[in-house]
N, C-alpha and C. Protein backbone atom coordinates (compact mmCIF):
# COMPACT_ATOMS: atom_id res chain seq x y z
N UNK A 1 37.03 100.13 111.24
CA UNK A 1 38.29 100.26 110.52
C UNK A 1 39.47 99.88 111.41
N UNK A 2 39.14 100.57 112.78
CA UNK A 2 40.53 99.61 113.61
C UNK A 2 40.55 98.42 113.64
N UNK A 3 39.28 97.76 114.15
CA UNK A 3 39.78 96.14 114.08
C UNK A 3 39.78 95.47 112.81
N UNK A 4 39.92 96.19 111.55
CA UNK A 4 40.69 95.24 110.42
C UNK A 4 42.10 95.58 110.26
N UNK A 5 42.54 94.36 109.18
CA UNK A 5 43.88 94.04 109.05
C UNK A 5 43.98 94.72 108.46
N UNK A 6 45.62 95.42 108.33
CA UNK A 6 45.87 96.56 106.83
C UNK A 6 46.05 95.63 105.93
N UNK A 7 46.15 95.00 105.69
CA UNK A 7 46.51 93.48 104.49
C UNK A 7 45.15 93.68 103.89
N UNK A 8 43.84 93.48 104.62
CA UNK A 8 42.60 93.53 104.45
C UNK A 8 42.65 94.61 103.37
N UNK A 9 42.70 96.20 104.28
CA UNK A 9 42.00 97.48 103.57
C UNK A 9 42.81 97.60 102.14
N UNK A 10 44.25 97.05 102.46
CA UNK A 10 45.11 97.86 101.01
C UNK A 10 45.21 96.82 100.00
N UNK A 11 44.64 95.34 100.00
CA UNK A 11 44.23 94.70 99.16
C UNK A 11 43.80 95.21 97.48
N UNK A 12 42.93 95.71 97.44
CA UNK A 12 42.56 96.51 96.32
C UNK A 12 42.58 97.70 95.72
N UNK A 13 43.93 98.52 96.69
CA UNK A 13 44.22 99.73 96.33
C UNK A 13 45.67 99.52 95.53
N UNK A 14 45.51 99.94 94.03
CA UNK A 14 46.86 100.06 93.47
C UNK A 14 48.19 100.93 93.37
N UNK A 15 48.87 100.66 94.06
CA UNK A 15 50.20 100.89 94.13
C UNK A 15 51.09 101.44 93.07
N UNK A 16 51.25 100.69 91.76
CA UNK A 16 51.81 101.42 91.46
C UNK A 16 52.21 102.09 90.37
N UNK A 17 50.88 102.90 89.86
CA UNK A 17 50.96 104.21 89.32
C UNK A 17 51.44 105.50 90.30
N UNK A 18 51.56 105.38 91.85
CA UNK A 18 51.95 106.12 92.73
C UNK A 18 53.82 105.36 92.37
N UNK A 19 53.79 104.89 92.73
CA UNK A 19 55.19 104.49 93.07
C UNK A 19 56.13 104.75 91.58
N UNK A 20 55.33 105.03 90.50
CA UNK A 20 55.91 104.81 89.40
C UNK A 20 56.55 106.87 89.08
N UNK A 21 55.25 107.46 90.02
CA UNK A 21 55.23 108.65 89.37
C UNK A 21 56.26 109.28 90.67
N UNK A 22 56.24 108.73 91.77
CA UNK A 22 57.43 109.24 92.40
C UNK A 22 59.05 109.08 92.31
N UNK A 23 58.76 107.91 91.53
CA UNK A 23 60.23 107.52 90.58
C UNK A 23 60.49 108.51 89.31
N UNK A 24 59.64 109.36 88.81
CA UNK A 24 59.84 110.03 87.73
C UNK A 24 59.84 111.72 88.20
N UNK A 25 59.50 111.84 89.13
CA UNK A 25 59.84 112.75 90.27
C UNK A 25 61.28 112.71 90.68
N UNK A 26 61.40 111.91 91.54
CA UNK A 26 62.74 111.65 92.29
C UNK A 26 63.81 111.84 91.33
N UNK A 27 63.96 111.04 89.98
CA UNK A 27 64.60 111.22 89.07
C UNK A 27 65.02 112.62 88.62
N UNK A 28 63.88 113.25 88.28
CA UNK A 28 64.06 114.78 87.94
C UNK A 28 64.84 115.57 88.52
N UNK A 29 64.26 115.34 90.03
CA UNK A 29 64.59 116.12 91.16
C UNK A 29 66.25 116.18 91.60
N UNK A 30 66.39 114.85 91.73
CA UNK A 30 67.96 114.50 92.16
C UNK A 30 68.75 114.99 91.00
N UNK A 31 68.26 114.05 89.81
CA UNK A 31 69.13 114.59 88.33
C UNK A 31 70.61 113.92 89.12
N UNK A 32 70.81 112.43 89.63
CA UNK A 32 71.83 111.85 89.66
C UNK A 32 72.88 111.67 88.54
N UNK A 33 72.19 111.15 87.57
CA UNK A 33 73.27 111.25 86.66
C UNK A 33 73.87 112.38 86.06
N UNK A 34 73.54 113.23 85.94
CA UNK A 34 74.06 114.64 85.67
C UNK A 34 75.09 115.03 87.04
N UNK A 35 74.65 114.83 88.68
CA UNK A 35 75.86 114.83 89.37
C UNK A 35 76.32 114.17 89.43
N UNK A 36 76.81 112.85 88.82
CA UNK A 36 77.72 111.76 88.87
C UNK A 36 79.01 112.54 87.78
N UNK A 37 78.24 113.47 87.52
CA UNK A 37 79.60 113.80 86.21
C UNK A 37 80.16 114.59 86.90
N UNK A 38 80.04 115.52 87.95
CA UNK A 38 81.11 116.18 88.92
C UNK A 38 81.55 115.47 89.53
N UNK A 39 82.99 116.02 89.91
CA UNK A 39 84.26 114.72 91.27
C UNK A 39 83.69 115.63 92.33
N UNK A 40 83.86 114.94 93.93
CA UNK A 40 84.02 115.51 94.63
C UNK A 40 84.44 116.83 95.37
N UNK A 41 85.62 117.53 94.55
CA UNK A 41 86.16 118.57 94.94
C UNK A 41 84.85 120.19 94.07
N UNK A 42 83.78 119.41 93.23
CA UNK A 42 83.00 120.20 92.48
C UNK A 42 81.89 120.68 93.74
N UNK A 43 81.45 119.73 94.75
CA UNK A 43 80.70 119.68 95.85
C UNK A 43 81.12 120.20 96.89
N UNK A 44 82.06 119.88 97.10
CA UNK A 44 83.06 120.38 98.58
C UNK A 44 84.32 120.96 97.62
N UNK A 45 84.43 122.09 97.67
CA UNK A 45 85.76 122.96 97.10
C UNK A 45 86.67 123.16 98.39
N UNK A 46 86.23 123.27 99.40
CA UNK A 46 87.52 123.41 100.70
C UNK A 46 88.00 122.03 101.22
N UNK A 47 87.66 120.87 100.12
CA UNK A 47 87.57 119.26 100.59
C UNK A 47 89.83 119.31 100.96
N UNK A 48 90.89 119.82 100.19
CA UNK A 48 91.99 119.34 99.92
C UNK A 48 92.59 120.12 101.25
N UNK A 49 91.99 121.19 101.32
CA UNK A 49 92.74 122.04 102.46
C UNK A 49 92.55 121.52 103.54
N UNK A 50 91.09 120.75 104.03
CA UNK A 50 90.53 120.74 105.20
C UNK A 50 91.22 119.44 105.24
N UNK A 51 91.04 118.39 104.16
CA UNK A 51 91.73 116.84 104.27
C UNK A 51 93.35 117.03 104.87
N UNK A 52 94.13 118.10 104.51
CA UNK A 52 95.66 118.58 104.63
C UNK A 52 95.63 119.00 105.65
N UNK A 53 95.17 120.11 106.49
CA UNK A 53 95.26 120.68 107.81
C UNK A 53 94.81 119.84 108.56
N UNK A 54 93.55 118.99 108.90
CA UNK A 54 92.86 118.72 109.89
C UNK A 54 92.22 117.20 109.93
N UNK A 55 91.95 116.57 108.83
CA UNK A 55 91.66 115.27 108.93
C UNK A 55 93.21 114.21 109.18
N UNK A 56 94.14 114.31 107.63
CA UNK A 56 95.39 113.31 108.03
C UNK A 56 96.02 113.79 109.22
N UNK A 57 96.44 114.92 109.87
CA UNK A 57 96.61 114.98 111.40
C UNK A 57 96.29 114.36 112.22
N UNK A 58 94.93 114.32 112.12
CA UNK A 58 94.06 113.41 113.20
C UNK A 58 93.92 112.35 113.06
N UNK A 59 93.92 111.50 111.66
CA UNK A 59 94.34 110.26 111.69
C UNK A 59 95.44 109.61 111.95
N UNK A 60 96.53 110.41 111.36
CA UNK A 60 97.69 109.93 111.75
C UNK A 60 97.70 109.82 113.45
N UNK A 61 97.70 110.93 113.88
CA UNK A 61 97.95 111.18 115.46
C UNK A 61 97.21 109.44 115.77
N UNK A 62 95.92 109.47 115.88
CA UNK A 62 95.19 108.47 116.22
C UNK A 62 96.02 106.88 115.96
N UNK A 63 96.31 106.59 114.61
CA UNK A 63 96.95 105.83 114.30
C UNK A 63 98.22 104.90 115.18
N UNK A 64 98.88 106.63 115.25
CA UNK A 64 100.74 106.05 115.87
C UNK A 64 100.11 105.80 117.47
N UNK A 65 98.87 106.41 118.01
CA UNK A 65 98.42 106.22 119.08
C UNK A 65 98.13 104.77 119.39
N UNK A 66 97.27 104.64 119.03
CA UNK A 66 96.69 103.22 119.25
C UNK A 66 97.20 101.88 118.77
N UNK A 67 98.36 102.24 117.49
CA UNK A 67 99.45 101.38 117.30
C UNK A 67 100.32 101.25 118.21
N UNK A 68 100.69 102.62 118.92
CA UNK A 68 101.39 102.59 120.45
C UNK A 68 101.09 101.73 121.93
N UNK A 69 99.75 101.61 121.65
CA UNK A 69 99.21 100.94 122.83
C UNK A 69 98.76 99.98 122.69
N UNK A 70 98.53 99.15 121.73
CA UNK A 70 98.64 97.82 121.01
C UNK A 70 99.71 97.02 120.76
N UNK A 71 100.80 97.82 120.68
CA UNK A 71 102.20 97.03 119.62
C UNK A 71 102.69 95.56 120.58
N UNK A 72 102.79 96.05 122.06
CA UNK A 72 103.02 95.03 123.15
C UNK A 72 102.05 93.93 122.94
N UNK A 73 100.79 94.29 123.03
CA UNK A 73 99.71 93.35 122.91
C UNK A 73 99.83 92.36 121.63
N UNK A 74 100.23 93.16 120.41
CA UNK A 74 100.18 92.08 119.10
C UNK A 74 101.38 91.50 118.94
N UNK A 75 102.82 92.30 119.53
CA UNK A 75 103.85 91.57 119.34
C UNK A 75 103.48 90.00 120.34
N UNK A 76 102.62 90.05 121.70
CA UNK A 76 102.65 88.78 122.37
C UNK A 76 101.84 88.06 121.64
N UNK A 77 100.77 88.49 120.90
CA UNK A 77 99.55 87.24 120.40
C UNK A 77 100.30 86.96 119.03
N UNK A 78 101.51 87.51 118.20
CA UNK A 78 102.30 86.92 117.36
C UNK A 78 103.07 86.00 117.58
N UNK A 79 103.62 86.24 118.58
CA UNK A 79 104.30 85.16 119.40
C UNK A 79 106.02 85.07 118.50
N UNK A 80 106.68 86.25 118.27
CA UNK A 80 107.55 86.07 117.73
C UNK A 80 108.38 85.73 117.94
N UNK A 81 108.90 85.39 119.17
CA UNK A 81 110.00 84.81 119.81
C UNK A 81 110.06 83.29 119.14
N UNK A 82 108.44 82.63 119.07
CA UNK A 82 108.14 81.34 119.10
C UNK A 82 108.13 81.26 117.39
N UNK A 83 107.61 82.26 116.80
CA UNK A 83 107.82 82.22 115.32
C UNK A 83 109.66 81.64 114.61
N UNK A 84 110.65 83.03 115.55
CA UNK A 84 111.80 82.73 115.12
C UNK A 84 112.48 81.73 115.58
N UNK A 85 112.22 80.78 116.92
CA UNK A 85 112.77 79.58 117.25
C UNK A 85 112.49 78.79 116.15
N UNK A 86 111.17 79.33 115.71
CA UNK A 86 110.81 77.91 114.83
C UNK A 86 111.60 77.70 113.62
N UNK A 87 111.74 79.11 112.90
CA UNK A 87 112.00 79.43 111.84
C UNK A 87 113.38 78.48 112.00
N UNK A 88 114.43 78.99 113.44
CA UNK A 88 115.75 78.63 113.17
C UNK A 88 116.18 77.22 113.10
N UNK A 89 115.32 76.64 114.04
CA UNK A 89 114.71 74.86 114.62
C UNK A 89 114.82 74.87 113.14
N UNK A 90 114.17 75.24 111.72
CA UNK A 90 114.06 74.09 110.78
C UNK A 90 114.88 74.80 109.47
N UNK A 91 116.00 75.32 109.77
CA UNK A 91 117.17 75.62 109.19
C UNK A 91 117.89 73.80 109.37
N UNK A 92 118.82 73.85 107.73
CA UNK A 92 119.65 72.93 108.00
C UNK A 92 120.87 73.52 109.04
N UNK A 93 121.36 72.58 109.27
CA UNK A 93 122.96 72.68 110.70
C UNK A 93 124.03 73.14 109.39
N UNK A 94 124.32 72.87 108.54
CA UNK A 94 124.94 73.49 107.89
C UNK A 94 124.85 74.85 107.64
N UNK A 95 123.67 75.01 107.10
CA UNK A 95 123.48 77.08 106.38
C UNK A 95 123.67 77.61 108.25
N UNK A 96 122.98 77.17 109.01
CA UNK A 96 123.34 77.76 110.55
C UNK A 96 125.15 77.62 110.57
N UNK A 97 125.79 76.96 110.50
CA UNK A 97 127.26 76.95 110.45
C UNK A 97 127.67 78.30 109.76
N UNK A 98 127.29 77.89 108.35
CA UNK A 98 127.39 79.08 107.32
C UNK A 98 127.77 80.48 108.33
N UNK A 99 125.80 80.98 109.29
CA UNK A 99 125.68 81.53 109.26
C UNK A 99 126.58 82.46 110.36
N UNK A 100 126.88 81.11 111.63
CA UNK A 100 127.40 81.40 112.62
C UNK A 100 129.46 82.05 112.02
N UNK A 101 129.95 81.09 111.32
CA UNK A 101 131.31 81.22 110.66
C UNK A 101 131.34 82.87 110.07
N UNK A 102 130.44 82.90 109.09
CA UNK A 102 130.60 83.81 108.42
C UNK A 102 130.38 85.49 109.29
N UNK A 103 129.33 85.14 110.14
CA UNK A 103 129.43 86.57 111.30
C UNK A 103 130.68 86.43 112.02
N UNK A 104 130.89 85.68 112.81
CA UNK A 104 132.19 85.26 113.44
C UNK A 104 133.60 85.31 112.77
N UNK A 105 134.33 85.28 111.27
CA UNK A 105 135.01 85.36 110.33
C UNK A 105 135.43 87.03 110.83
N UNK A 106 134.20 88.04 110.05
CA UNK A 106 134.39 88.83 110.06
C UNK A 106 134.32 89.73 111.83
N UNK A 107 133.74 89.01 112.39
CA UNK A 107 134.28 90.05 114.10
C UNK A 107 135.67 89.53 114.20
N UNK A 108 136.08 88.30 114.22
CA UNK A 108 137.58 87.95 114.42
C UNK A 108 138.19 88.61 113.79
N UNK A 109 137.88 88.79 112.12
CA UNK A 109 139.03 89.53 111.55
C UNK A 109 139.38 91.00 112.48
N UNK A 110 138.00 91.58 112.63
CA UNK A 110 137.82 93.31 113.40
C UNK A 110 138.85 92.85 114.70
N UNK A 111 138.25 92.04 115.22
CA UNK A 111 139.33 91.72 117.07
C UNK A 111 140.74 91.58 116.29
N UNK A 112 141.02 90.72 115.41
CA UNK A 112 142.64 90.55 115.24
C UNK A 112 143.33 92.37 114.85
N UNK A 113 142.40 93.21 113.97
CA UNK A 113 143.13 94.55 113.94
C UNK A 113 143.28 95.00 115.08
N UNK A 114 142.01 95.17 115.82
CA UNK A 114 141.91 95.78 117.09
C UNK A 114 143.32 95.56 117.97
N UNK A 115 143.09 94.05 117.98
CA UNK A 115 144.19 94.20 119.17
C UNK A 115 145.67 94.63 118.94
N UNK A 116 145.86 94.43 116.70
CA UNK A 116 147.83 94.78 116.47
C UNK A 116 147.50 96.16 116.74
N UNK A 117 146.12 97.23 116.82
CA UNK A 117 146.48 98.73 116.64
C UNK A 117 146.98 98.43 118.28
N UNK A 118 146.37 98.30 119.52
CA UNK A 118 146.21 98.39 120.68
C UNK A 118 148.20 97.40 121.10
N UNK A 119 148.02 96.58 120.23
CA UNK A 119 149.00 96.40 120.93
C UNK A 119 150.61 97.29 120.19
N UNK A 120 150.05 97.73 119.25
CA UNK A 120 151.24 98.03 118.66
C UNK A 120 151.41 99.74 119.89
N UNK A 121 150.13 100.35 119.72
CA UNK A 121 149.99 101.83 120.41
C UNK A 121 150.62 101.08 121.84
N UNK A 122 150.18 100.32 122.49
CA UNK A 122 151.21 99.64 123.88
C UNK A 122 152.51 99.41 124.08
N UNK A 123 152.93 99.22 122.93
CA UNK A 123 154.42 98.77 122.66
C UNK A 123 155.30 100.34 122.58
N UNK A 124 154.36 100.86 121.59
CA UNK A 124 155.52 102.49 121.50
C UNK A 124 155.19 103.13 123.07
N UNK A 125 154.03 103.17 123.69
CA UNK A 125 154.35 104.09 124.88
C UNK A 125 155.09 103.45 125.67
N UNK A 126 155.29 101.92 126.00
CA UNK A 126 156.20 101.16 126.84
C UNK A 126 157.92 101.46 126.60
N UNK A 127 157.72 101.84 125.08
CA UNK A 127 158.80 101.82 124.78
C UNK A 127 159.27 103.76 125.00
N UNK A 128 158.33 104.61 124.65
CA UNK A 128 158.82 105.66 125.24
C UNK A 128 159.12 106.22 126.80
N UNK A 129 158.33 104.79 127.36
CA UNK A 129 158.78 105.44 129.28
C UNK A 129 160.01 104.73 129.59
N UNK A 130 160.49 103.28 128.95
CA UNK A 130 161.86 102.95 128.81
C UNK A 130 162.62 104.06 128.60
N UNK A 131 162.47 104.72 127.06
CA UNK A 131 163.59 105.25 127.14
C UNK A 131 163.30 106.52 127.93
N UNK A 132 161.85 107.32 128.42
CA UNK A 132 162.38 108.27 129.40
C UNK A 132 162.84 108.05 130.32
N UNK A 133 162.86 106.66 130.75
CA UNK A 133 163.45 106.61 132.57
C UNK A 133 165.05 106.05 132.92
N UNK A 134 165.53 105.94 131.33
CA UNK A 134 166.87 105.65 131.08
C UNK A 134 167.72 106.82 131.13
């Protein structure tokens, strides 16, 4: 019996009235479809508390972690510096005008207040040590 092939011995042994009756077993037994009709929380009842206290904690934590110690690494293999040259490289020279005028418009306008408050506040104290030293 050792030196034959199992191919040999199980040749003429039939299979499956065994295989058929452990399928009608298994079936019984499990009764899957009958638990397919409970959700999860029917199996595990402490599933919402334990997910709330102790799993999203630990994922999160993990998460901002390893996003932390990556972010350097993916910002270089993005290459964003090289992304936004590009981006600006294939802007027309006009909308860049646009873009440069229109930021610039409004800081000039801010510098032109700036300097009548500053110079106007310069003018009255100049003008109050005049007249104290008169």
């Amino acid at each position: 019996l050792k030196d034959r092939p199992l191919n040999e011995m199980m040749d003429g042994f039939d299979f499956e009235p065994i295989v058929k009756n452990v399928k009608v077993y298994l079936t019984g037994q499990l009764a899957v479809e009958e638990r397919l009709n409970y959700n999860f929380l029917h199996y595990f009842p402490g599933a919402t508390g334990w997910t709330e206290s102790y799993l999203i904690p630990k994922v999160t934590t993990f998460a901002f972690h390893e996003a932390e110690t990556k972010l350097e690494e993916v910002l270089r293999k993005m290459k964003l510096e090289d992304m936004v040259k590009e981006q600006v490289d294939t802007f027309p020279v006009s909308r860049l005008e646009e873009i440069v005028l229109g930021i610039s418009k409004r800081e000039f306008k801010m510098i032109t207040i700036l300097g009548g408050v500053l110079g106007g506040l310069i003018g009255i104290i100049q003008g109050l040590i005049v007249f104290l030293t008169n």
